[in-house]
N, C-alpha and C. Protein backbone atom coordinates (compact mmCIF):
# COMPACT_ATOMS: atom_id res chain seq x y z
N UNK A 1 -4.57 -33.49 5.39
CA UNK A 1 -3.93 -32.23 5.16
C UNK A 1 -2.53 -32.45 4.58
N UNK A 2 -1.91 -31.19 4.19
CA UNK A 2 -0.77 -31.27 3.20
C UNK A 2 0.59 -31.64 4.07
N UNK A 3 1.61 -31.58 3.89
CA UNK A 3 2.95 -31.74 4.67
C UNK A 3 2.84 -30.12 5.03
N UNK A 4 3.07 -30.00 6.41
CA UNK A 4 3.65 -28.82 6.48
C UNK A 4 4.52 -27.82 6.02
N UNK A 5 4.64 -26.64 5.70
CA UNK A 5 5.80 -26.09 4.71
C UNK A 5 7.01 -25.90 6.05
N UNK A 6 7.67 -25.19 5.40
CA UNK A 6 9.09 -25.12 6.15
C UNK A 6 9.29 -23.93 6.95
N UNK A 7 7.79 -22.76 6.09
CA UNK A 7 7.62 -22.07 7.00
C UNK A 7 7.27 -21.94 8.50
N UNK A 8 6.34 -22.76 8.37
CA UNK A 8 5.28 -23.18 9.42
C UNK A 8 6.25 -24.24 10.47
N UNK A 9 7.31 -24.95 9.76
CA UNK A 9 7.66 -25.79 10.80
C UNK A 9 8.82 -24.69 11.46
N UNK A 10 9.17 -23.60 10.99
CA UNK A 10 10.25 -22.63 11.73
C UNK A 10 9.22 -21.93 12.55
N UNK A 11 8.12 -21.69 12.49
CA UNK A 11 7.60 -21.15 13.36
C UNK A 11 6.98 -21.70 14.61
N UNK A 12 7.35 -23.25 14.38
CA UNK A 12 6.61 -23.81 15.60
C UNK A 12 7.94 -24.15 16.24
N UNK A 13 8.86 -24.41 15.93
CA UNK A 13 10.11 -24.27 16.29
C UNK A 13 10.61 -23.13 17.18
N UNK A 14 10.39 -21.55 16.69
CA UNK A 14 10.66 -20.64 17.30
C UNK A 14 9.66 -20.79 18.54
N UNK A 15 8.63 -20.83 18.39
CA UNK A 15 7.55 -20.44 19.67
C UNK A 15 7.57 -21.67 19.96
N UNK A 16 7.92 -22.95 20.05
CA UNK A 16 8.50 -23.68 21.29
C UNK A 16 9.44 -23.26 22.31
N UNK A 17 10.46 -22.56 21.93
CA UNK A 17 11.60 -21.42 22.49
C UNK A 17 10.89 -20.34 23.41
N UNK A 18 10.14 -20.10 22.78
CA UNK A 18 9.33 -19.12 23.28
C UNK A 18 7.97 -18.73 23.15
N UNK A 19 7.37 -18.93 24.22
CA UNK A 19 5.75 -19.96 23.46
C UNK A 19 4.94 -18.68 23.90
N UNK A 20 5.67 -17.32 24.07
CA UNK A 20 4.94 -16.13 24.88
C UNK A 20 4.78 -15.61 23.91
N UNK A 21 5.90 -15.39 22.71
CA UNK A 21 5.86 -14.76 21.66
C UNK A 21 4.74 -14.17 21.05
N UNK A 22 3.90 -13.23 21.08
CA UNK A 22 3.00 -13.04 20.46
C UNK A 22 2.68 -12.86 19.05
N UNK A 23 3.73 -12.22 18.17
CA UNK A 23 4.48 -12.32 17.09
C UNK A 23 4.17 -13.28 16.73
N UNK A 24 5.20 -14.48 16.96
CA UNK A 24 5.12 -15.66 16.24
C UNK A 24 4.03 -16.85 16.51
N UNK A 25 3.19 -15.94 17.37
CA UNK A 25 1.61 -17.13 17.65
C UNK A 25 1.22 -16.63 16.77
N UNK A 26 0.71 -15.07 16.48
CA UNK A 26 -0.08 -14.44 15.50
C UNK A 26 0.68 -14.78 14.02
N UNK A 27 1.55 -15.07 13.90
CA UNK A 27 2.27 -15.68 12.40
C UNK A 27 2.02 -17.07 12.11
N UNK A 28 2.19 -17.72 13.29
CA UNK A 28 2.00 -19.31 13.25
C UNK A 28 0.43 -19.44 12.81
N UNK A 29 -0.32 -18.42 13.09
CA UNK A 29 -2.23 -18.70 13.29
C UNK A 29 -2.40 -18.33 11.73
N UNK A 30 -1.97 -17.43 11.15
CA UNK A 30 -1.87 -17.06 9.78
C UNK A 30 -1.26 -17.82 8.69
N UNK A 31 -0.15 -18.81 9.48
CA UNK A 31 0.50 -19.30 8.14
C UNK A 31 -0.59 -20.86 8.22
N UNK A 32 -1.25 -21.39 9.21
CA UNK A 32 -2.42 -21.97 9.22
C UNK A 32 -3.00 -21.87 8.23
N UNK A 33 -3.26 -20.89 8.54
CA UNK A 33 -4.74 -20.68 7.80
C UNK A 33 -4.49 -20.88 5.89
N UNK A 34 -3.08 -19.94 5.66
CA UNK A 34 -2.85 -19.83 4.52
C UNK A 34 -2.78 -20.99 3.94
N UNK A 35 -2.05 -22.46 4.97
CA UNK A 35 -1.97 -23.55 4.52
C UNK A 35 -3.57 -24.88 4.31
N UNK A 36 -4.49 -23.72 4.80
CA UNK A 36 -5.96 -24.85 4.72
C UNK A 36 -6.08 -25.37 5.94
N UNK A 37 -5.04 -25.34 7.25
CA UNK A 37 -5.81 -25.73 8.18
C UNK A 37 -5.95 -24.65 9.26
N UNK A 38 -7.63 -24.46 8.41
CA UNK A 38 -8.63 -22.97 9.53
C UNK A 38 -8.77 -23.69 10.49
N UNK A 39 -9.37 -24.79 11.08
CA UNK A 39 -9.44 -24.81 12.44
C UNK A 39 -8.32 -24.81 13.53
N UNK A 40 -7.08 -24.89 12.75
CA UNK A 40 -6.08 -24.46 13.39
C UNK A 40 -5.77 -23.58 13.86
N UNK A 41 -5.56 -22.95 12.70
CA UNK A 41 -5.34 -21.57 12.45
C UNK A 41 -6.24 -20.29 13.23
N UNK A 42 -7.56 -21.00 13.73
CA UNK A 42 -8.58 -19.78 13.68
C UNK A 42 -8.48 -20.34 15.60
N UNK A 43 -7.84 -21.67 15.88
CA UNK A 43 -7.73 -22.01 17.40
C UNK A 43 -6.64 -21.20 17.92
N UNK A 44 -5.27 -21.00 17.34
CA UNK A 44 -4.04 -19.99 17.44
C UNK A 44 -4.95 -18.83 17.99
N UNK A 45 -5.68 -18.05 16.76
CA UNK A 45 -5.70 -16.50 16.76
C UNK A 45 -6.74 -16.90 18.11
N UNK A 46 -8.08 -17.77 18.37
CA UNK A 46 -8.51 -17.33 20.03
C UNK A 46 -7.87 -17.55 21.22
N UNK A 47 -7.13 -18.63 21.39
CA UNK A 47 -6.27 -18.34 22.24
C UNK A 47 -5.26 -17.00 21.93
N UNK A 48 -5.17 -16.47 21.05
CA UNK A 48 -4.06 -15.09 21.18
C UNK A 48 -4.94 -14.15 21.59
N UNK A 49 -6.11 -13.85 21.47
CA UNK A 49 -7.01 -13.22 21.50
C UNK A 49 -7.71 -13.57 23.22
N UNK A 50 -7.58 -14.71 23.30
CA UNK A 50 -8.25 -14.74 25.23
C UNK A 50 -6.74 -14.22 25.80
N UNK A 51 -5.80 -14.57 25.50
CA UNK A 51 -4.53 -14.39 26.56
C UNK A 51 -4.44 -12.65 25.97
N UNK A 52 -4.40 -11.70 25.25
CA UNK A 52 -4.59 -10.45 25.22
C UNK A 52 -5.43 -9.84 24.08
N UNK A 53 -6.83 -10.07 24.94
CA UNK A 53 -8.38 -9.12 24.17
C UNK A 53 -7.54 -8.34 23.66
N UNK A 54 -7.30 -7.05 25.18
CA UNK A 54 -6.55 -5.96 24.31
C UNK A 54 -5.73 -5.36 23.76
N UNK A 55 -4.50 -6.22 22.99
CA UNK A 55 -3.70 -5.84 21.65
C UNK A 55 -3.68 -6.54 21.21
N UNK A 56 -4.41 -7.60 20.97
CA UNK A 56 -4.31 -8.15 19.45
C UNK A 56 -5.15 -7.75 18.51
N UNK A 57 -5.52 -6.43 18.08
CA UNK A 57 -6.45 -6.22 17.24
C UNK A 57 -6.91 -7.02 15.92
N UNK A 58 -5.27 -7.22 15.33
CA UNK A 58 -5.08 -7.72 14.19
C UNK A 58 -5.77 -9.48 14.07
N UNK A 59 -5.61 -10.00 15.08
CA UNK A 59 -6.13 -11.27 15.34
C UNK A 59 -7.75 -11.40 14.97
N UNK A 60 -8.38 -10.01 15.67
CA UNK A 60 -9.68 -10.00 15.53
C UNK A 60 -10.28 -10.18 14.28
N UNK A 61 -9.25 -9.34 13.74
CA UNK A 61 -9.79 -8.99 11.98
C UNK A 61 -9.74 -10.13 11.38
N UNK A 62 -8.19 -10.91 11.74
CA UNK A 62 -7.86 -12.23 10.34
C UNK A 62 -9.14 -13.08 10.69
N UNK A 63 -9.46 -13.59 12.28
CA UNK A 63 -10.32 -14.40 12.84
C UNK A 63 -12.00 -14.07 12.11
N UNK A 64 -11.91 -12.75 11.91
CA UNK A 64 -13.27 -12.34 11.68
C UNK A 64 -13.54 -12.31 10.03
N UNK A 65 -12.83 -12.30 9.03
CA UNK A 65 -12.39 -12.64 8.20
C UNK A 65 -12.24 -14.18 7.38
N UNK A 66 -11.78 -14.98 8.19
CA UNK A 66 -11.67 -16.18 8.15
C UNK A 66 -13.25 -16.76 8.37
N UNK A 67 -13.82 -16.29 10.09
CA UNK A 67 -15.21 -16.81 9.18
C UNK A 67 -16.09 -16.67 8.08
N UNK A 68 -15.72 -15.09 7.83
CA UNK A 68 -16.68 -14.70 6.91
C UNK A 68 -16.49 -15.99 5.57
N UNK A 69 -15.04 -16.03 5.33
CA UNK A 69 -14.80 -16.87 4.08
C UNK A 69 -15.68 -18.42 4.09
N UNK A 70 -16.06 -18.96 5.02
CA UNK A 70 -16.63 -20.16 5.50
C UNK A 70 -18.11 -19.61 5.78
N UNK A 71 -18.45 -18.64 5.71
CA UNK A 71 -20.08 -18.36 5.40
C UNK A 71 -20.83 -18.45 7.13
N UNK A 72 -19.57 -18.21 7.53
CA UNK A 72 -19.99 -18.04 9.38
C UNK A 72 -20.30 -16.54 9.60
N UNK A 73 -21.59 -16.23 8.93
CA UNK A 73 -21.73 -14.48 8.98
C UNK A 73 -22.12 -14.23 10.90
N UNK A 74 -22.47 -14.92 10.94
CA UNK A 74 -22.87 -14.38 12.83
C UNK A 74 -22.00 -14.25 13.77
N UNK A 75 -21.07 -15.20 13.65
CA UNK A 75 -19.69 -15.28 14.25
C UNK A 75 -18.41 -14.28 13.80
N UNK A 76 -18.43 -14.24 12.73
CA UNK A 76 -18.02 -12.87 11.60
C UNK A 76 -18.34 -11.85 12.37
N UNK A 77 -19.88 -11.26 12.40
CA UNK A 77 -20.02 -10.32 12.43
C UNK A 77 -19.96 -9.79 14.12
N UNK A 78 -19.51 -11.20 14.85
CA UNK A 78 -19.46 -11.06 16.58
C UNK A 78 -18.51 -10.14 16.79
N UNK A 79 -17.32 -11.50 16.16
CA UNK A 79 -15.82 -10.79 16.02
C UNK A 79 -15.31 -9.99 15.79
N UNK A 80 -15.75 -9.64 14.44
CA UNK A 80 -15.37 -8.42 14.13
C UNK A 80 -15.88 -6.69 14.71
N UNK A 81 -17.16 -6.79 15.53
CA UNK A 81 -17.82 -5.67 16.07
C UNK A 81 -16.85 -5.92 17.63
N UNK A 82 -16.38 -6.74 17.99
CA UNK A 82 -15.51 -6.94 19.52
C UNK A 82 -14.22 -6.09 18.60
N UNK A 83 -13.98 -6.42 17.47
CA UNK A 83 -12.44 -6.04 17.30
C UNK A 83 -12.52 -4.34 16.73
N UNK A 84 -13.42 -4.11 16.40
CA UNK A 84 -13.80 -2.90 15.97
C UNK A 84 -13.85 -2.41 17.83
N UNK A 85 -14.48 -2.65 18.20
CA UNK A 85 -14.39 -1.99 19.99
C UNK A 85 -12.96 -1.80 20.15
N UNK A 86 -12.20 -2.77 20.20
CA UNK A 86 -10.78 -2.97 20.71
C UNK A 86 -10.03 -2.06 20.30
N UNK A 87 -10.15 -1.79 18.67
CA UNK A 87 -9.41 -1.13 18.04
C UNK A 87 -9.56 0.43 17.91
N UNK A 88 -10.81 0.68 18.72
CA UNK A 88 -11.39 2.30 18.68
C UNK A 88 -10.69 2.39 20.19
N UNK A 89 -10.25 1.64 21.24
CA UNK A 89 -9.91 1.93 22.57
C UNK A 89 -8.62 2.23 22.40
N UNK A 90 -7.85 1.61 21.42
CA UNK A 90 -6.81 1.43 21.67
C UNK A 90 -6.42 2.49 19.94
N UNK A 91 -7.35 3.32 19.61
CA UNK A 91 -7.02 4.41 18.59
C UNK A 91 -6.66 4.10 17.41
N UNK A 92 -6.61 2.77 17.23
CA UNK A 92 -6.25 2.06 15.88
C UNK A 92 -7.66 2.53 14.83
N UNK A 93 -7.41 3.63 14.29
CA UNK A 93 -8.69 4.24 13.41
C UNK A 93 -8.49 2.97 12.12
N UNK A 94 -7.00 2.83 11.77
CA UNK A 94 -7.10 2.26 10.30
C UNK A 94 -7.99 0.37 10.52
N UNK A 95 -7.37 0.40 11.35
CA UNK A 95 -7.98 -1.41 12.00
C UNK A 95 -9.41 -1.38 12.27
N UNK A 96 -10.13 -0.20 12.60
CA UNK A 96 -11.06 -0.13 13.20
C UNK A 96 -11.95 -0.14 11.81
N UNK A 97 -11.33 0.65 10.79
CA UNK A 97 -11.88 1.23 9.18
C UNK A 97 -12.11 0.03 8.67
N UNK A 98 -10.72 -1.14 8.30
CA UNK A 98 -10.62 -2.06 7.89
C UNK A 98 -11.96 -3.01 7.79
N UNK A 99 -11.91 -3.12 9.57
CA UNK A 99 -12.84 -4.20 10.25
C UNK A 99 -14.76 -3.96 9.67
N UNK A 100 -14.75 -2.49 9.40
CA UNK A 100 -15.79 -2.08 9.62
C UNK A 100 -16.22 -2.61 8.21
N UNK A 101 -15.18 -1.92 7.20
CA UNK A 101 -15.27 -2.28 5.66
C UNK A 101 -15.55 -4.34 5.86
N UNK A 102 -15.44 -4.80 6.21
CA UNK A 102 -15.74 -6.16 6.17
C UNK A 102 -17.25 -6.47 6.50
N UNK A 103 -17.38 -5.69 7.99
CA UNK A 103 -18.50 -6.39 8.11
C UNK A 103 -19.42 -5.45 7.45
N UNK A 104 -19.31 -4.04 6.87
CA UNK A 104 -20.80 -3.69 5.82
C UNK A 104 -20.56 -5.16 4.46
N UNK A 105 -19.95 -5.84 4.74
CA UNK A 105 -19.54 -6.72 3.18
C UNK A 105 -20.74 -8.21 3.81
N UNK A 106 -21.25 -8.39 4.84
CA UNK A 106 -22.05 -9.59 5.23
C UNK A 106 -23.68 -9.41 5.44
């Protein structure tokens, strides 16, 4: 894998400080991913996702998303129908729309 960017190393920096941060787990799991390492990246968003099912909606989606891109349609389509639940409990219509628009896409 590549050198880390400078982004990614401020963010592991910050959430050493503060490793509760949910913010900067869910940023750290994204700038992963952006950098090519998904199994990283996609280990961040489930642990953000076991420590709070219910608000991390957004986790659900990138996570559910991310498999789809890797041709993981079953796991895709797990994730994303849990995050579609999450996001109808918690009234998030647009997250819920989003999620849904993905998985009619598998």
């Amino acid at each position: 894998m590549a050198e880390k960017s400078s982004r990614r190393v401020a963010l592991e920096q910050s959430l050493a400080e503060d490793p509760t941060d949910t913010f900067l787990r869910y940023g750290l799991a994204l700038q992963c991913l952006r950098e090519g390492d998904v199994e990283e990246g996609r280990q961040r968003l489930l642990a953000l996702i076991a420590d709070h099912p219910e608000d991390q909606v957004a986790a659900y989606q990138q996570l559910g998303q991310s498999l789809m891109e890797s041709g993981e349609s079953a796991r895709a389509a797990e994730t994303l129908r849990l995050g579609i639940e999450k996001a109808k409990t918690r009234g998030d219509w647009h997250a819920a729309s989003e999620m849904d628009g993905l998985l009619a896409q598998l």
